[in-house]
Protein backbone atom coordinates (compact mmCIF):
# COMPACT_ATOMS: atom_id res chain seq x y z
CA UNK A 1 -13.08 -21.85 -0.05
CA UNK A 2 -10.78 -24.91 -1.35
CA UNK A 3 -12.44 -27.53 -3.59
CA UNK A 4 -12.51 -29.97 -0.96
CA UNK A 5 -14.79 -27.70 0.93
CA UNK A 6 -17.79 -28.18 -1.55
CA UNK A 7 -17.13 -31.85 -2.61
CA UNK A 8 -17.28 -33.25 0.99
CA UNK A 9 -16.07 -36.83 0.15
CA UNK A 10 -12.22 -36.61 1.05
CA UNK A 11 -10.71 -39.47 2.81
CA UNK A 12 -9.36 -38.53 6.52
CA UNK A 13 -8.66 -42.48 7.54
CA UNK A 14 -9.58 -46.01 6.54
CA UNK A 15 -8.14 -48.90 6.69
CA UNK A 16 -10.01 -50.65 3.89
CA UNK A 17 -7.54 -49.07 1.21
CA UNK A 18 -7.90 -50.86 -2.11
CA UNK A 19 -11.79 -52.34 -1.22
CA UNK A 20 -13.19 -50.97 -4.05
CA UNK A 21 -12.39 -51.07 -7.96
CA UNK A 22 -10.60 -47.80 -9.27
CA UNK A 23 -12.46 -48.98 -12.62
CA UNK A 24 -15.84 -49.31 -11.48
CA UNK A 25 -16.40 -47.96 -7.87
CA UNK A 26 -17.90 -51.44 -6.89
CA UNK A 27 -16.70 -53.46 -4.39
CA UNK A 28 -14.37 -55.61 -5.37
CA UNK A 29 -16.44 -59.02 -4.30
CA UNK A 30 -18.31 -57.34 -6.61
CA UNK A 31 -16.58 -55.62 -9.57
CA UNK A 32 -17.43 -56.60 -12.68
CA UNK A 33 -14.43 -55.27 -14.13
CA UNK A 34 -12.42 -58.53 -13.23
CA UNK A 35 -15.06 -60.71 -15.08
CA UNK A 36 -13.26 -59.86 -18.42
CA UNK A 37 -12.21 -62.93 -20.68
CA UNK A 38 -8.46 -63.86 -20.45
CA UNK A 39 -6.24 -62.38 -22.94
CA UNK A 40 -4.89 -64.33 -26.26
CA UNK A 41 -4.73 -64.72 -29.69
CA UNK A 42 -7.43 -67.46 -29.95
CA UNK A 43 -4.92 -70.19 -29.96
CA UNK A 44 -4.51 -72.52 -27.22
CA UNK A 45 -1.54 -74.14 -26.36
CA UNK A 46 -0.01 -76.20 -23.89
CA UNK A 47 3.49 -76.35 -23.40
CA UNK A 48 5.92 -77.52 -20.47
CA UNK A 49 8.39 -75.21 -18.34
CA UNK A 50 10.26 -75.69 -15.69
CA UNK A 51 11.66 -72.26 -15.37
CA UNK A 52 11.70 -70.64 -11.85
CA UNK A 53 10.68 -74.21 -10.05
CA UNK A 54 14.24 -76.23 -9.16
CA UNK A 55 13.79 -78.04 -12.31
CA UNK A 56 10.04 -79.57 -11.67
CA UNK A 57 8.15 -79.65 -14.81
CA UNK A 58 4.63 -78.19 -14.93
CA UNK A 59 2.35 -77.91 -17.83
CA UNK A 60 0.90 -74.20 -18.38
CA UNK A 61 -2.19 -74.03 -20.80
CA UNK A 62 -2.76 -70.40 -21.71
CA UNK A 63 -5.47 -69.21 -24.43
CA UNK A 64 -8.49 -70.33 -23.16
CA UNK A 65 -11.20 -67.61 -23.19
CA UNK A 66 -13.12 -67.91 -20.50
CA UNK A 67 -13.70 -66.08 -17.31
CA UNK A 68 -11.66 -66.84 -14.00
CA UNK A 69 -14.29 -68.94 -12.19
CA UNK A 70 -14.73 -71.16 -15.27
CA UNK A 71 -11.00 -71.35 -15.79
CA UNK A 72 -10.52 -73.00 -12.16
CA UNK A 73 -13.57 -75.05 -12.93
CA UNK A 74 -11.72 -76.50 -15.79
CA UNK A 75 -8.66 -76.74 -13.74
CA UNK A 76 -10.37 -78.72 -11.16
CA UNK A 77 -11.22 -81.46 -13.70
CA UNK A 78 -8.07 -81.55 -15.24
CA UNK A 79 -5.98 -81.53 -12.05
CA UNK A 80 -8.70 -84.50 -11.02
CA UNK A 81 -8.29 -86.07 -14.57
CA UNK A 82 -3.96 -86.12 -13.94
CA UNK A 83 -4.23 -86.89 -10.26
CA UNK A 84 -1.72 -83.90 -9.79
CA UNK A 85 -2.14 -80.45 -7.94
CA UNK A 86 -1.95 -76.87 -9.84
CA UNK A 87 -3.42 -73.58 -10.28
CA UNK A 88 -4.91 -70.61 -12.61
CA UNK A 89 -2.78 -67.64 -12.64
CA UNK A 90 -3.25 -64.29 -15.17
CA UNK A 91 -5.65 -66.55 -16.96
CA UNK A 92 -3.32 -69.38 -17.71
CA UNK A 93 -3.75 -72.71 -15.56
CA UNK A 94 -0.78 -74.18 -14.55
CA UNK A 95 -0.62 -78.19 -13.75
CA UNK A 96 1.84 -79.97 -12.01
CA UNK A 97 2.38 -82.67 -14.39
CA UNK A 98 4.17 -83.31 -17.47
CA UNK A 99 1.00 -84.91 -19.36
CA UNK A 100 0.87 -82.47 -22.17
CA UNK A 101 -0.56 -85.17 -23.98
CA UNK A 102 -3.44 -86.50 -21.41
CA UNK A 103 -4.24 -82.51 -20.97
CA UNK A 104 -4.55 -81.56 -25.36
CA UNK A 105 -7.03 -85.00 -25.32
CA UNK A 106 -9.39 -83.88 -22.21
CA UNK A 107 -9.50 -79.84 -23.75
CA UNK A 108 -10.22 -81.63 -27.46
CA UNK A 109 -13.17 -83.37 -25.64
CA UNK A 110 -14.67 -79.94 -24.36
CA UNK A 111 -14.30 -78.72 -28.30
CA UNK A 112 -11.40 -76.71 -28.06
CA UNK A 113 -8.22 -77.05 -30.71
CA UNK A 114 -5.21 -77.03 -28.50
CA UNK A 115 -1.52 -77.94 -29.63
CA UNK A 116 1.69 -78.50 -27.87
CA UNK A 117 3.99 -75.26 -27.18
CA UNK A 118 8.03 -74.88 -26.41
CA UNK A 119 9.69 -77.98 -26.71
């Protein structure tokens, strides 16, 4: 008798590939595995790029430790503060907006320290 024989839990078909964690087992509405804190060196900075976007400038702040729903919270208010669109990617918000400035003096308000990146 194979191994598969005793351990009937082999998948034959499904087309919900991917629907649950490979960390956890939970469903990934679920998972607590993607509730982990961004990444970073406790520093938060906000710097400019234009890089990859036909030369529009957007303002990425990376750093902040929080969790993913709290980070697009945040990036709500700031897109609402700059009047602007933007979005949180890999735990770094991007705005579409070149008011580094505007965006350091809202974040010092909520009691983080952040400073001006790049150029």
């Amino acid at each position: 008798m194979s191994r598969d024989s005793h351990n009937n839990t082999r998948l034959v078909y499904s087309d919900e590939i991917g629907a649950n964690c490979p960390a956890c087992g939970k469903v990934l509405k679920n998972c607590i595995c993607k509730q982990k804190t961004s990444k970073g060196d406790g520093r938060i900075r906000v710097e400019r790029q234009t890089k990859g976007r036909k030369g529009k400038g957007v303002s990425l702040i990376s750093g902040l430790p929080l969790v993913e729903k709290e980070l697009k919270i945040i990036a709500k208010e700031l897109k609402q503060r700059c009047g602007c669109g933007g979005t949180v990617k890999n735990g770094i918000i991007e705005i579409q907006t070149d008011q580094r400035d505007l965006l350091i003096a809202e974040l010092e308000k909520r009691g983080y320290q952040a400073r001006k990146a790049g150029g």
